[in-house]
Protein backbone atom coordinates (compact mmCIF):
# COMPACT_ATOMS: atom_id res chain seq x y z
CA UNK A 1 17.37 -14.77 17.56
CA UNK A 2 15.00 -16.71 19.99
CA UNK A 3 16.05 -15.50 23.18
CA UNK A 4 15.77 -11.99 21.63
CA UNK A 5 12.58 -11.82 20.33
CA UNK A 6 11.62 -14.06 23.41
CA UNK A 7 12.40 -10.60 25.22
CA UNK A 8 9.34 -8.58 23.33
CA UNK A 9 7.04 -11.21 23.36
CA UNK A 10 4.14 -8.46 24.20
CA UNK A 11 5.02 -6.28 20.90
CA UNK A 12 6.44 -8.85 18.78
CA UNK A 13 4.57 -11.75 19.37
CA UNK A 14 4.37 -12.62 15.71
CA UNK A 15 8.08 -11.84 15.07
CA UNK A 16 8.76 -14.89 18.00
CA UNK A 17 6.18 -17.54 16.44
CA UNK A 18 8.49 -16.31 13.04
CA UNK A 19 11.77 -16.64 14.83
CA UNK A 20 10.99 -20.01 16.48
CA UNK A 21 9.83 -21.90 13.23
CA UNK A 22 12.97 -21.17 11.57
CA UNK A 23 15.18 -23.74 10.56
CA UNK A 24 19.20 -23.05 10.51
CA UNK A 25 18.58 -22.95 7.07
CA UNK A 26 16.06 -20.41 7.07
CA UNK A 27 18.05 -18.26 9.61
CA UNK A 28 20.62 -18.29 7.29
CA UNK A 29 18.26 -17.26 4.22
CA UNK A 30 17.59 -13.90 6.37
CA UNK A 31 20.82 -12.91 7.65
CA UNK A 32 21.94 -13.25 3.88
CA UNK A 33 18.69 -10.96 3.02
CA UNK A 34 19.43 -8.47 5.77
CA UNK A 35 22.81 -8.11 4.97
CA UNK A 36 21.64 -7.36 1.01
CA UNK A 37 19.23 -4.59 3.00
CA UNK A 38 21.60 -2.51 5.14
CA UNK A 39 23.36 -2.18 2.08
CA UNK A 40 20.65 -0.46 0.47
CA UNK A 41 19.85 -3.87 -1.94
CA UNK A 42 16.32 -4.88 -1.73
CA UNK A 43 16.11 -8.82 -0.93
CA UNK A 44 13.30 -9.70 -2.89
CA UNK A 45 9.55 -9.79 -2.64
CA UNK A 46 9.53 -13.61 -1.36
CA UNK A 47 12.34 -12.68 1.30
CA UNK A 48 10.97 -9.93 2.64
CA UNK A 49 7.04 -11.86 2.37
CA UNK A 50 8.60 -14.72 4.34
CA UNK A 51 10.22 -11.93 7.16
CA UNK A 52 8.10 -9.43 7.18
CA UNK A 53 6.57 -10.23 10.78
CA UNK A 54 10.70 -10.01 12.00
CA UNK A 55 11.19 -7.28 10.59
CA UNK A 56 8.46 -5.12 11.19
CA UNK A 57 6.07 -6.77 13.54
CA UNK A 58 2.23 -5.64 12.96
CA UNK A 59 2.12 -4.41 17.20
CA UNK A 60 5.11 -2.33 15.88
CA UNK A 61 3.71 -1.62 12.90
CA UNK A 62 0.25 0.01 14.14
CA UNK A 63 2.20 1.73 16.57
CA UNK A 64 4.22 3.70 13.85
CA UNK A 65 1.61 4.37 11.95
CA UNK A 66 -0.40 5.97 15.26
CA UNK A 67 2.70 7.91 16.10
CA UNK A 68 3.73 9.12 12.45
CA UNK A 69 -0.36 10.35 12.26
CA UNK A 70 -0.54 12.37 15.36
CA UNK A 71 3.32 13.36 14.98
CA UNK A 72 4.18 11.77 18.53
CA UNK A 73 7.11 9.42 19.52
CA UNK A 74 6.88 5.92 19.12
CA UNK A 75 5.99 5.38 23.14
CA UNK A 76 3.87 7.81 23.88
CA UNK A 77 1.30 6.40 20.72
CA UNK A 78 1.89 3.17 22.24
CA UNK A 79 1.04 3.85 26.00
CA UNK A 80 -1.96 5.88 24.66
CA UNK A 81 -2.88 2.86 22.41
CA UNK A 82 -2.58 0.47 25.38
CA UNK A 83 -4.51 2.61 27.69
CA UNK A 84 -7.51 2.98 25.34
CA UNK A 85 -7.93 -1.03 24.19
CA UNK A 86 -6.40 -0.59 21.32
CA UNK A 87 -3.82 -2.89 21.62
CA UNK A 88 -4.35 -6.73 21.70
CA UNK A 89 -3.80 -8.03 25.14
């Protein structure tokens, strides 16, 4: 999961701090969780508290919500965002 979310450091940066203070333990806590939530189960408050920044990084997350308000794809929002400061750097 490291060398993954290593990948989109610049919009995940918050799902790779997650990722790389996880324990085998605790990677093993959410592939259990995200198994339960492709199957349409929801893992619990606590799981999906503790992996919320893998899951749906906040980058991401602004980014969606820009898109989904202006009814524009995903990268278009975010180039705009980036090109306007709106972005962290």
């Amino acid at each position: 999961m490291r060398s993954v979310t290593a990948d989109w450091r610049e919009l995940a940066d918050d799902a790779l701090e997650c990722a790389n203070n996880m324990t085998a333990e605790d990677f093993e806590l959410f592939r259990k969780g995200l198994k339960k939530e492709r199957k349409g189960v929801f893992a619990g408050e606590k799981w999906s508290e503790r992996f919320a920044d893998i899951l749906m990084p906040a980058l991401m997350f602004k980014v969606s919500i820009t898109a989904s308000e202006y009814k524009v794809p995903w990268g278009l929002a975010y180039l705009r965002l980036k090109e306007a400061g709106r972005l962290p750097q």
